[in-house]
PDB file of N, CA and C in Angstrom:
ATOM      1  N   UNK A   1      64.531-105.478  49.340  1.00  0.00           N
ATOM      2  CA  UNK A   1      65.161-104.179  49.180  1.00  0.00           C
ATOM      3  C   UNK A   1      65.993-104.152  47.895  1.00  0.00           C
ATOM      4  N   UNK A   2      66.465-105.431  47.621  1.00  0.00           N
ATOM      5  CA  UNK A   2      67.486-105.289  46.317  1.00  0.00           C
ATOM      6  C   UNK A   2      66.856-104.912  45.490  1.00  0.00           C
ATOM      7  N   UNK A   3      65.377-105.665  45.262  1.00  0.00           N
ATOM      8  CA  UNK A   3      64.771-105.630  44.298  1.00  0.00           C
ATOM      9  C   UNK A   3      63.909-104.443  43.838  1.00  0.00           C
ATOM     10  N   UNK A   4      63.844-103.327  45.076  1.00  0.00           N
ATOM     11  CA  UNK A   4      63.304-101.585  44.944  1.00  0.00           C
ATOM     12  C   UNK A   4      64.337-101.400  43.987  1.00  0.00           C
ATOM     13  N   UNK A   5      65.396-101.232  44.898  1.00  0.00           N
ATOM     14  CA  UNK A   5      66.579-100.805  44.280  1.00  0.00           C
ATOM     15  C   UNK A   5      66.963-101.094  42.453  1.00  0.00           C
ATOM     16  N   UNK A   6      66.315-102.271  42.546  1.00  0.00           N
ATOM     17  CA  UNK A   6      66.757-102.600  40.694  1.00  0.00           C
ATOM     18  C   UNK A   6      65.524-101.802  40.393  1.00  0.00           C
ATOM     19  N   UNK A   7      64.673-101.755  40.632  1.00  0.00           N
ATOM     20  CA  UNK A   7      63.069-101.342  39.869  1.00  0.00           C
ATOM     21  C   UNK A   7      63.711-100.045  39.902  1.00  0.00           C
ATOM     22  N   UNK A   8      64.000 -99.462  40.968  1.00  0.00           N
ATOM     23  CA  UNK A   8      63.678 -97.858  40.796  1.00  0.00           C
ATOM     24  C   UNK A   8      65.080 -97.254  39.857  1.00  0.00           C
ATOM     25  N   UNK A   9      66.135 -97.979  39.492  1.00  0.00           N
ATOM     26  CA  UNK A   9      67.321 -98.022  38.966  1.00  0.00           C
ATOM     27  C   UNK A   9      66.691 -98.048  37.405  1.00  0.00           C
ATOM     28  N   UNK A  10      65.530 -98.682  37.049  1.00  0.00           N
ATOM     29  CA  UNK A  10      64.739 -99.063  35.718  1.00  0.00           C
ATOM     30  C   UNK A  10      64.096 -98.349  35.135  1.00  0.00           C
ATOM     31  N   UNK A  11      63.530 -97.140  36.456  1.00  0.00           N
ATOM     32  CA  UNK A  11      62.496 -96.400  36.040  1.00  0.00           C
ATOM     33  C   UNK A  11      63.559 -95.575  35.557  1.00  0.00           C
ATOM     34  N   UNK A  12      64.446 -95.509  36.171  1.00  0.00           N
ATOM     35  CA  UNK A  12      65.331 -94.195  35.985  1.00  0.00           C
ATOM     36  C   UNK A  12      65.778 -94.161  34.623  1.00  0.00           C
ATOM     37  N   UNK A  13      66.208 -94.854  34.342  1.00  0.00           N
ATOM     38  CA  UNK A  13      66.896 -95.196  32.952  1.00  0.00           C
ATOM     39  C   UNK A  13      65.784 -94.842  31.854  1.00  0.00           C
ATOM     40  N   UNK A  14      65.128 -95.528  31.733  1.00  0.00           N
ATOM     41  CA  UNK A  14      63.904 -95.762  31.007  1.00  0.00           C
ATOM     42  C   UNK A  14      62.787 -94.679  30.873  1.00  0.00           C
ATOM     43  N   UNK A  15      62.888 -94.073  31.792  1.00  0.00           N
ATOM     44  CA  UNK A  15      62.183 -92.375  31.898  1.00  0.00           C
ATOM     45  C   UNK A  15      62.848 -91.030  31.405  1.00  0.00           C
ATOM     46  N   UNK A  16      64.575 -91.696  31.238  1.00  0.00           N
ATOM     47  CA  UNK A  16      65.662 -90.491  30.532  1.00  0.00           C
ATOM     48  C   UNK A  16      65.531 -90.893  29.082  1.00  0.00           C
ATOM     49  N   UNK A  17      65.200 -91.878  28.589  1.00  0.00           N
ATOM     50  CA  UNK A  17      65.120 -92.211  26.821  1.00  0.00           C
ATOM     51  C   UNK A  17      64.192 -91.398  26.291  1.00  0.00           C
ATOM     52  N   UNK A  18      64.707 -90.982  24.687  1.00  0.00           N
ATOM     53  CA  UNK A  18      63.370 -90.558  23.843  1.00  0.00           C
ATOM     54  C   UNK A  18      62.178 -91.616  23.854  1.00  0.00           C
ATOM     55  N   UNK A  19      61.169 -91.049  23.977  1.00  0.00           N
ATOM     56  CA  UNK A  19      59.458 -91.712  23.889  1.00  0.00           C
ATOM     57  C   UNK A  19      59.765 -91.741  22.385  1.00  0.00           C
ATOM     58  N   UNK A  20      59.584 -92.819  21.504  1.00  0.00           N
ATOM     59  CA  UNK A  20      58.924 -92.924  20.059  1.00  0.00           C
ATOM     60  C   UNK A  20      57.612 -92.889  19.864  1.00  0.00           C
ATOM     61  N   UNK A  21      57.338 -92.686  18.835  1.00  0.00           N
ATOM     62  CA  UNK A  21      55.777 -93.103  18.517  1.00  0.00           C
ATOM     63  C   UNK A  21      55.726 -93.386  17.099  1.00  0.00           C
ATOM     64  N   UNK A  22      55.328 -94.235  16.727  1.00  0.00           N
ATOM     65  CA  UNK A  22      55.265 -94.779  14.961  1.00  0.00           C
ATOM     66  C   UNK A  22      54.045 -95.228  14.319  1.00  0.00           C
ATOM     67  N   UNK A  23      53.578 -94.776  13.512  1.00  0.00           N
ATOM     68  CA  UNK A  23      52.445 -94.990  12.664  1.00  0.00           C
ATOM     69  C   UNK A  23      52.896 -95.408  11.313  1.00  0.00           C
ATOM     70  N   UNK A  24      52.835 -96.915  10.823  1.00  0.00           N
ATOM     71  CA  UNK A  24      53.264 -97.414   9.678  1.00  0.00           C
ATOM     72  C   UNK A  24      53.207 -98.326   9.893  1.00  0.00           C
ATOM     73  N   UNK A  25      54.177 -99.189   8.214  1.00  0.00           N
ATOM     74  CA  UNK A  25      53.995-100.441   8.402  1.00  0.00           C
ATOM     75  C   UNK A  25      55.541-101.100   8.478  1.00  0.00           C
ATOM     76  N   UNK A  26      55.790-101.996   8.980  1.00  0.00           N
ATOM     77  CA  UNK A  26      57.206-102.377   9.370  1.00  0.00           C
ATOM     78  C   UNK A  26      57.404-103.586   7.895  1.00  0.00           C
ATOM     79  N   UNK A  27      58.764-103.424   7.953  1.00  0.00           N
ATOM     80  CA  UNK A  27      59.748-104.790   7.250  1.00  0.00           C
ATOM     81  C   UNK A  27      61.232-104.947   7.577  1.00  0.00           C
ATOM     82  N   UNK A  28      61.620-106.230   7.164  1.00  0.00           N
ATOM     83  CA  UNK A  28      62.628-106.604   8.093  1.00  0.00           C
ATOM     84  C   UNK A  28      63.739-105.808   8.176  1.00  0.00           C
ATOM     85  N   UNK A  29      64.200-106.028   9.475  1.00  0.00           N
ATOM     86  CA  UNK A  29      65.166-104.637   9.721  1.00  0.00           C
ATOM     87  C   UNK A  29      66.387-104.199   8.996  1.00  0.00           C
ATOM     88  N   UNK A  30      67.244-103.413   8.995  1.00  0.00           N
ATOM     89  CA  UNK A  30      67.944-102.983   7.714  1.00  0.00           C
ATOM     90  C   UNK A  30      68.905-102.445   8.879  1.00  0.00           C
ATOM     91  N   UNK A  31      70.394-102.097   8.394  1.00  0.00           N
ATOM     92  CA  UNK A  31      71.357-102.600   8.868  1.00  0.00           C
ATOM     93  C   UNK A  31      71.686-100.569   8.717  1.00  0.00           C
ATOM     94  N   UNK A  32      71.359 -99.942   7.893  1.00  0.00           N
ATOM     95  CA  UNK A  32      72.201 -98.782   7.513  1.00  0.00           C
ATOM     96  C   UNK A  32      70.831 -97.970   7.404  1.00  0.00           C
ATOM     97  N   UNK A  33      70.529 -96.715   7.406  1.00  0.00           N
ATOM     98  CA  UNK A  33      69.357 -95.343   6.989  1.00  0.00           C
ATOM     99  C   UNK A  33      70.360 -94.570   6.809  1.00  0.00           C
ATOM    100  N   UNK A  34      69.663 -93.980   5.465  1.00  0.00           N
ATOM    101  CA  UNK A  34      70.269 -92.671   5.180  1.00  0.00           C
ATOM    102  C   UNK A  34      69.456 -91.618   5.879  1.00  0.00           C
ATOM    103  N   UNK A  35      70.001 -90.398   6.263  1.00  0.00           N
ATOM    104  CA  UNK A  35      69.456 -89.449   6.985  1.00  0.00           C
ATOM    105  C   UNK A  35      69.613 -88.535   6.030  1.00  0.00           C
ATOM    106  N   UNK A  36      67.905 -87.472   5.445  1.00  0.00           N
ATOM    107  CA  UNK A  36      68.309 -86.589   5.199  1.00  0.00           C
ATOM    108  C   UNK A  36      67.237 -85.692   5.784  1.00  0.00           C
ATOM    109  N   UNK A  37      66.937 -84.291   5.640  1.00  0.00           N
ATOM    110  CA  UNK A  37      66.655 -82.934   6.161  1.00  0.00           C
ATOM    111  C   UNK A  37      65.586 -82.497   4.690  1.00  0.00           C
ATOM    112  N   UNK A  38      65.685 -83.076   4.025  1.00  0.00           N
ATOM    113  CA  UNK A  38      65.243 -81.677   2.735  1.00  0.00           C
ATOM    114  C   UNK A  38      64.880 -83.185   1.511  1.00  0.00           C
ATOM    115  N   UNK A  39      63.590 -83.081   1.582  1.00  0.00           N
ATOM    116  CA  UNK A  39      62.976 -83.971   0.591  1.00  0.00           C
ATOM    117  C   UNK A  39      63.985 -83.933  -0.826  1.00  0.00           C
ATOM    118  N   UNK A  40      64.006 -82.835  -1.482  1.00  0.00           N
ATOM    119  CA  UNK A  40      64.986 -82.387  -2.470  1.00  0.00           C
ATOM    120  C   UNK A  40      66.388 -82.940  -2.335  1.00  0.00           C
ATOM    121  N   UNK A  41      66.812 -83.486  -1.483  1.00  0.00           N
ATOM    122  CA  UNK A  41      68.254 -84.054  -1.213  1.00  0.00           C
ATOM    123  C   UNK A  41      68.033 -85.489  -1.668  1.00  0.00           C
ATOM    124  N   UNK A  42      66.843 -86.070  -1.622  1.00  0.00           N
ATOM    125  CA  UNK A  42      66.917 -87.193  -1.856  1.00  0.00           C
ATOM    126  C   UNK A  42      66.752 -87.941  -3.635  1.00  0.00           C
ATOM    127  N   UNK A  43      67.478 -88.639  -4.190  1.00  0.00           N
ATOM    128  CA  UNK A  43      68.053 -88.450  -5.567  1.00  0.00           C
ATOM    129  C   UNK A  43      67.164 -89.864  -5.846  1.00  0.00           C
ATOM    130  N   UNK A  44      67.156 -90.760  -4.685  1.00  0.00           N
ATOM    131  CA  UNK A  44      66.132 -92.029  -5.410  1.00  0.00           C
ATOM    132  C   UNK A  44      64.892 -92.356  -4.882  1.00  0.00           C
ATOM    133  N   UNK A  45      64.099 -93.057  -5.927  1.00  0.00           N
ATOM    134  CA  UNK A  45      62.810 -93.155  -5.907  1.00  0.00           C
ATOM    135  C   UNK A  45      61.982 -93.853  -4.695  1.00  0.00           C
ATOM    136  N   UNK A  46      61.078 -93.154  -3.824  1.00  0.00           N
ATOM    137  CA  UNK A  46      61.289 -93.655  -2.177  1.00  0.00           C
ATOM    138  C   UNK A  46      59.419 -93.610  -2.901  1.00  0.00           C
ATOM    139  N   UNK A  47      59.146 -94.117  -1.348  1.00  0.00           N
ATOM    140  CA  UNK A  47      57.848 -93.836  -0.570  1.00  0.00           C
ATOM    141  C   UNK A  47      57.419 -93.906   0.685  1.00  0.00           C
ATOM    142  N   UNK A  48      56.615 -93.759   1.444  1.00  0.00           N
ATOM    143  CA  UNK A  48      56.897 -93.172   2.426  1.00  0.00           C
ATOM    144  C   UNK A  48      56.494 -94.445   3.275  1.00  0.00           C
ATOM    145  N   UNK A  49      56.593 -95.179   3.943  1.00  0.00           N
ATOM    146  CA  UNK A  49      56.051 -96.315   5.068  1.00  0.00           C
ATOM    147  C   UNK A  49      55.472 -96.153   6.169  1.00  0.00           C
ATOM    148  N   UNK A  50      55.952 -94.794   6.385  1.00  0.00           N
ATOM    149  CA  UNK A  50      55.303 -94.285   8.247  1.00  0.00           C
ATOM    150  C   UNK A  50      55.976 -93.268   8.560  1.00  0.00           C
ATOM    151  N   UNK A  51      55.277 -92.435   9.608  1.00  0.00           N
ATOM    152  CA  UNK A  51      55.193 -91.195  10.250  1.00  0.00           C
ATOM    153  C   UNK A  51      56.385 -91.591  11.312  1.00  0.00           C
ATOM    154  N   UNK A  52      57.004 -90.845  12.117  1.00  0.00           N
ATOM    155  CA  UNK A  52      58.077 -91.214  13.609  1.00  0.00           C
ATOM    156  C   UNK A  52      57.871 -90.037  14.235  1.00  0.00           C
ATOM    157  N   UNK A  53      57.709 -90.155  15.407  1.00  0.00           N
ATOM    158  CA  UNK A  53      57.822 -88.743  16.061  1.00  0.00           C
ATOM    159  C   UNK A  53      58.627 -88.821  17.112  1.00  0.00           C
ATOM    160  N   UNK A  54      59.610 -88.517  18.083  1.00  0.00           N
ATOM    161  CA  UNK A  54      59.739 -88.635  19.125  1.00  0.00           C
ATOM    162  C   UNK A  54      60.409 -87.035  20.180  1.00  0.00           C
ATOM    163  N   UNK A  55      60.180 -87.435  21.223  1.00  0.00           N
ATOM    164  CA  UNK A  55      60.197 -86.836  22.349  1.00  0.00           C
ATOM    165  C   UNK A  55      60.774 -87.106  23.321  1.00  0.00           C
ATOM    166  N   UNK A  56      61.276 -86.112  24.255  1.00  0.00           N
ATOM    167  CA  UNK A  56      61.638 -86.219  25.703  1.00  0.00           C
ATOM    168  C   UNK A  56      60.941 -85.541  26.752  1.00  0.00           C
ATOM    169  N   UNK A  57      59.965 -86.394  27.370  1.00  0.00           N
ATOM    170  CA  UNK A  57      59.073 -85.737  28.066  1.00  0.00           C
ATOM    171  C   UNK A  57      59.599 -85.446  29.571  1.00  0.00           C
ATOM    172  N   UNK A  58      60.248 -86.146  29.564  1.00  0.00           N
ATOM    173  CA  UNK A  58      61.426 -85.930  30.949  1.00  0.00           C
ATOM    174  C   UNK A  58      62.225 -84.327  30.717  1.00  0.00           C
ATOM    175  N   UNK A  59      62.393 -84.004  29.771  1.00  0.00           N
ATOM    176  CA  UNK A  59      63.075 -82.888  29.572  1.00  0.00           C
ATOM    177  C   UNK A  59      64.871 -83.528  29.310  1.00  0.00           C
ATOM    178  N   UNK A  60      65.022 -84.820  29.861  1.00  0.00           N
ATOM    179  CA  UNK A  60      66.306 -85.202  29.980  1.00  0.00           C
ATOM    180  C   UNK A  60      67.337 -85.655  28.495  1.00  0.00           C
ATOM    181  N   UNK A  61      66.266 -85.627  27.590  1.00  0.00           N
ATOM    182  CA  UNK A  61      67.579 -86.284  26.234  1.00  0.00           C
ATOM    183  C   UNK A  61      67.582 -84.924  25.459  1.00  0.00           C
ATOM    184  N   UNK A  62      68.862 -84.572  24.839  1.00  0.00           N
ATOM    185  CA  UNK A  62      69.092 -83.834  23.920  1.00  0.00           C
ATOM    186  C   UNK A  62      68.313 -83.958  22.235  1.00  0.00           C
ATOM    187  N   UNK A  63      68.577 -83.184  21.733  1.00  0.00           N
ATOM    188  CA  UNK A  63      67.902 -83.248  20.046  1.00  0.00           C
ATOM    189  C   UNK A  63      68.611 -84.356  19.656  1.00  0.00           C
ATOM    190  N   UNK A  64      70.321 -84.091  19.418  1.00  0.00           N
ATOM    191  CA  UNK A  64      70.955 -85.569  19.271  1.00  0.00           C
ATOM    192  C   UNK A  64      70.696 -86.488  19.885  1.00  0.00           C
ATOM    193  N   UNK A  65      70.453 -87.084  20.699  1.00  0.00           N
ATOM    194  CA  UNK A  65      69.689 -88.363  21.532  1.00  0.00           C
ATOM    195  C   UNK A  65      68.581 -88.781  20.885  1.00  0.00           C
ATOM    196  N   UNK A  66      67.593 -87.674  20.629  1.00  0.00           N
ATOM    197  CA  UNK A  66      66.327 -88.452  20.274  1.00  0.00           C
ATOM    198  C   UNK A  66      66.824 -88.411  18.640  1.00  0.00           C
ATOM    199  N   UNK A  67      67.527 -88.126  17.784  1.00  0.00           N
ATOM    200  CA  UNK A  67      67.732 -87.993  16.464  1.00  0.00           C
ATOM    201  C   UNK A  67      68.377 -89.503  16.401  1.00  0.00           C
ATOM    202  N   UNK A  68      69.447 -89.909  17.196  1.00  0.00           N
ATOM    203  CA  UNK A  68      69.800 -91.303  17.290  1.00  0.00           C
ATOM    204  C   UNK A  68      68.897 -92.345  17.764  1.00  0.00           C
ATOM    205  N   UNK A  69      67.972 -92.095  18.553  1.00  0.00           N
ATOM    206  CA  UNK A  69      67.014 -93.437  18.998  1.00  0.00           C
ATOM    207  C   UNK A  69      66.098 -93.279  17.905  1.00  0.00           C
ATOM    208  N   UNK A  70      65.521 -92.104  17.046  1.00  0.00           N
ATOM    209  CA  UNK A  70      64.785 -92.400  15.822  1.00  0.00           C
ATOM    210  C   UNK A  70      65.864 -92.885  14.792  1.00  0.00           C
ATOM    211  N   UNK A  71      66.930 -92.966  14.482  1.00  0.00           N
ATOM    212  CA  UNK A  71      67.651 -93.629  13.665  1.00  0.00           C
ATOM    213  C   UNK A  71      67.355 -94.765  13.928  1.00  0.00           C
ATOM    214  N   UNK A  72      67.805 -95.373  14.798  1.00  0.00           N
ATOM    215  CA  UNK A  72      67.734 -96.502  15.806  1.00  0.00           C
ATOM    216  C   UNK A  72      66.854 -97.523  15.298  1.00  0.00           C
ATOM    217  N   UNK A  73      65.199 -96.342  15.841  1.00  0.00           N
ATOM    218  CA  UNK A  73      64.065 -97.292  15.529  1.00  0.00           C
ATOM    219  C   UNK A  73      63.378 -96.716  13.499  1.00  0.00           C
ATOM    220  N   UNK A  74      64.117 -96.712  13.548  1.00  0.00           N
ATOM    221  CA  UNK A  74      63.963 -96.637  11.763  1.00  0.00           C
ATOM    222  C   UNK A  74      64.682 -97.700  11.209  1.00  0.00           C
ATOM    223  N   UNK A  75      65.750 -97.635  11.646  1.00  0.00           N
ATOM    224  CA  UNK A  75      66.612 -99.484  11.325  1.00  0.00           C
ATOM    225  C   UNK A  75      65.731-100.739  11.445  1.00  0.00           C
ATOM    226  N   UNK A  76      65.154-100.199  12.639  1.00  0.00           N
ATOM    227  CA  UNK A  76      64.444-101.231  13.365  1.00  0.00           C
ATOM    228  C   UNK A  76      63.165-101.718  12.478  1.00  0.00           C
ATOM    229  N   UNK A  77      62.104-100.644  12.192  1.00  0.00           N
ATOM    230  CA  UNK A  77      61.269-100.560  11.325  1.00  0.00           C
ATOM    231  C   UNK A  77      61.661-101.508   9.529  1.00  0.00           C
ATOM    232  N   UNK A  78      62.533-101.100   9.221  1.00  0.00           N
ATOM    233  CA  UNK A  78      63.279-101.679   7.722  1.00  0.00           C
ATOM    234  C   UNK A  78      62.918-100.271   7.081  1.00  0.00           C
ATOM    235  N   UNK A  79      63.447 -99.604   7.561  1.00  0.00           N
ATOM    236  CA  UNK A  79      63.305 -97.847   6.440  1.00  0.00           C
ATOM    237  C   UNK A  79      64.695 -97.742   5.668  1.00  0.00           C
ATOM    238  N   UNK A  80      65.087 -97.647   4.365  1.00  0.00           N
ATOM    239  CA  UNK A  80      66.108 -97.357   3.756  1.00  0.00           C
ATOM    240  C   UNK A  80      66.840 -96.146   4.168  1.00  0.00           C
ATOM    241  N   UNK A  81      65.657 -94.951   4.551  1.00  0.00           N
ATOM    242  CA  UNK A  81      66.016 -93.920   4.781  1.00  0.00           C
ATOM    243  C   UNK A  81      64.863 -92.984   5.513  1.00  0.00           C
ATOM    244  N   UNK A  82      65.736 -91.835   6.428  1.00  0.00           N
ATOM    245  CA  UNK A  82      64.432 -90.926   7.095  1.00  0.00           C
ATOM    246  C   UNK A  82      64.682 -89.839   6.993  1.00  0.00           C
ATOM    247  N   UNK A  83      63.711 -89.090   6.536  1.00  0.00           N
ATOM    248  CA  UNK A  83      63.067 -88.177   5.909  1.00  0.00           C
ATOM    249  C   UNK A  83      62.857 -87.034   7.327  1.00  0.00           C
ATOM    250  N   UNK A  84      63.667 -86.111   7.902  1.00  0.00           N
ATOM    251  CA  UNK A  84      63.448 -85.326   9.075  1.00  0.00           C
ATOM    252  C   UNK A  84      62.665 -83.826   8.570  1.00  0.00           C
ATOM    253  N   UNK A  85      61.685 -83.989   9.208  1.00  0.00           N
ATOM    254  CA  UNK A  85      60.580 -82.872   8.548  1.00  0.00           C
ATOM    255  C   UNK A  85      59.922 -81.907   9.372  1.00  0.00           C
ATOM    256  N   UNK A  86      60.262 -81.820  10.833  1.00  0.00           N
ATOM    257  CA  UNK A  86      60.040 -80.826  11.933  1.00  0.00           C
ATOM    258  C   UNK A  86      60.645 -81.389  13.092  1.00  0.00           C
ATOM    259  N   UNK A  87      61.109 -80.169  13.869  1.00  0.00           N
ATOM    260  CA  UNK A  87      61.590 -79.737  15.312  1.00  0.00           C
ATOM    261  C   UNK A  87      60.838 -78.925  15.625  1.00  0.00           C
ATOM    262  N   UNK A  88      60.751 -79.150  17.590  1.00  0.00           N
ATOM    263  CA  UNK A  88      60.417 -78.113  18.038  1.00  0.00           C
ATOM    264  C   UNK A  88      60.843 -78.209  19.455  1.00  0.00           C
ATOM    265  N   UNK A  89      61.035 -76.543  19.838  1.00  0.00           N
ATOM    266  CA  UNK A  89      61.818 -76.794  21.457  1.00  0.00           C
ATOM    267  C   UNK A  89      61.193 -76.257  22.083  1.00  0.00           C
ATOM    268  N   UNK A  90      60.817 -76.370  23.041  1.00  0.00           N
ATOM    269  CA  UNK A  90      60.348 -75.010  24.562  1.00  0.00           C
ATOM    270  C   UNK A  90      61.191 -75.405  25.776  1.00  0.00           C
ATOM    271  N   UNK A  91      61.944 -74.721  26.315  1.00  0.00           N
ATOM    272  CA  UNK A  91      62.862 -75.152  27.015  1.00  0.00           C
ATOM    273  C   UNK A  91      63.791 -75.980  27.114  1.00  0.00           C
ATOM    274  N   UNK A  92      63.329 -76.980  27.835  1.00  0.00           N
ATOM    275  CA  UNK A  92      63.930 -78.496  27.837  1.00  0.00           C
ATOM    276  C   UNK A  92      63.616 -79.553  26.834  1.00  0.00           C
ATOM    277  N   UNK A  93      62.372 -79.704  26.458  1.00  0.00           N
ATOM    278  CA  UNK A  93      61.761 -80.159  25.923  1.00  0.00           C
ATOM    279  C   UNK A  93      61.858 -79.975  24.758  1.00  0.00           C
ATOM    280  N   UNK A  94      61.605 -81.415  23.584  1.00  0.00           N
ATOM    281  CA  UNK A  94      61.941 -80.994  22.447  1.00  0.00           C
ATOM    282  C   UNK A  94      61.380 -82.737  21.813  1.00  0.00           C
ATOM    283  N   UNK A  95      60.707 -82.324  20.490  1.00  0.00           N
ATOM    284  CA  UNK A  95      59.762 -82.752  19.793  1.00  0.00           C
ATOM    285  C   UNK A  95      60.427 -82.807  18.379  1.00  0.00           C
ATOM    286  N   UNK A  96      60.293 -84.026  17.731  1.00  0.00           N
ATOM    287  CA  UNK A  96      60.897 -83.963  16.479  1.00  0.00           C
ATOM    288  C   UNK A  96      60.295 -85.238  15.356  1.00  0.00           C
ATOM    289  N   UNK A  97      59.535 -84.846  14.191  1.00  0.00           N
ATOM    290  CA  UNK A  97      58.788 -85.605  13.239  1.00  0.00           C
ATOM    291  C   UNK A  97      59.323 -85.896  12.268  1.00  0.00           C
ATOM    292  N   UNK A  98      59.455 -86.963  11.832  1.00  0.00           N
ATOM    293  CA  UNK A  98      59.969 -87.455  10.478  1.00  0.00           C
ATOM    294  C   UNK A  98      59.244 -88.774  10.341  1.00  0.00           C
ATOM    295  N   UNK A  99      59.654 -88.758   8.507  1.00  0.00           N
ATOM    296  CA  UNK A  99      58.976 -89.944   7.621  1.00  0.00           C
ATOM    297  C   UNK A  99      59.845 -90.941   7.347  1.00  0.00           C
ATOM    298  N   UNK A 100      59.435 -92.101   7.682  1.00  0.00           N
ATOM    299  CA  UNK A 100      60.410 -92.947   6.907  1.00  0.00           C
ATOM    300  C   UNK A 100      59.943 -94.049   5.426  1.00  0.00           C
ATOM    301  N   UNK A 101      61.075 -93.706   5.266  1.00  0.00           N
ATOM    302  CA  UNK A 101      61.389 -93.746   3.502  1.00  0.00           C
ATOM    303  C   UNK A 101      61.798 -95.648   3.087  1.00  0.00           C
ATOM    304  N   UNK A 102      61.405 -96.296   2.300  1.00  0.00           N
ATOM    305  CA  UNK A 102      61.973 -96.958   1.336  1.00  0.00           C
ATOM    306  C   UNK A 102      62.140 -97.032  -0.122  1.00  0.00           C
ATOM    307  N   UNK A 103      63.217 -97.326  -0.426  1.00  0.00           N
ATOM    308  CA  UNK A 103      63.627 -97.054  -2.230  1.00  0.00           C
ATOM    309  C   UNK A 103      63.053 -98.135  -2.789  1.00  0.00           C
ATOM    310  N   UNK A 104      62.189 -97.493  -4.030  1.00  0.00           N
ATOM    311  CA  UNK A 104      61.492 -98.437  -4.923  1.00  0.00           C
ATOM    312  C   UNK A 104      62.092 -98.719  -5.969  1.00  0.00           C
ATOM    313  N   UNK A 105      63.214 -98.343  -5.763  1.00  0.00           N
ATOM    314  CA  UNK A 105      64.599 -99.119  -7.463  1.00  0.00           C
ATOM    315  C   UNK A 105      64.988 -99.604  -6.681  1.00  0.00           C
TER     316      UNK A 105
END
């Protein structure tokens, strides 16, 4: 019984997080990302490493939630910086794409 109890305590948790999804290529992880909104904001010479998308299919995390677990896993990745390039909401639910960036100076 303890051990329902931890499992179903796991699902729970773990079913309220943003879903990621990443298409790229990784390097070692990096400590700081700059966040920006508007390609034009960005002043140094990048390229792009990979796509990020994430979601809350639970309906349960906010835009800020999943904007921090893609920070998160952009650190994670070794991205200098991420590049936020669409939202989208229908209700609860909410969907959000960005690129992540490393500086080639």
């Amino acid at each position: 019984m303890k051990y329902l109890s931890l499992l179903v305590a796991l699902i729970l948790v773990t079913s309220c997080a943003p879903r990621m999804y990443y298409l790229g290529d990784d390097y070692p992880p990096t400590s700081s990302v700059d966040v920006y909104y508007d390609d034009g904001d960005i002043s140094k010479e990048y390229r792009v490493i990979g796509q990020l998308t994430g979601n809350n299919e639970s309906g349960l995390s906010s835009l800020d939630d999943i904007k921090e677990s893609m920070i998160a896993e952009a650190k994670k990745r070794g991205a200098d910086g991420i590049l936020f390039l669409f939202a989208d909401s229908f209700d609860d639910n909410h969907s959000v794409k960005a690129s992540l960036l490393i500086y080639t100076q």
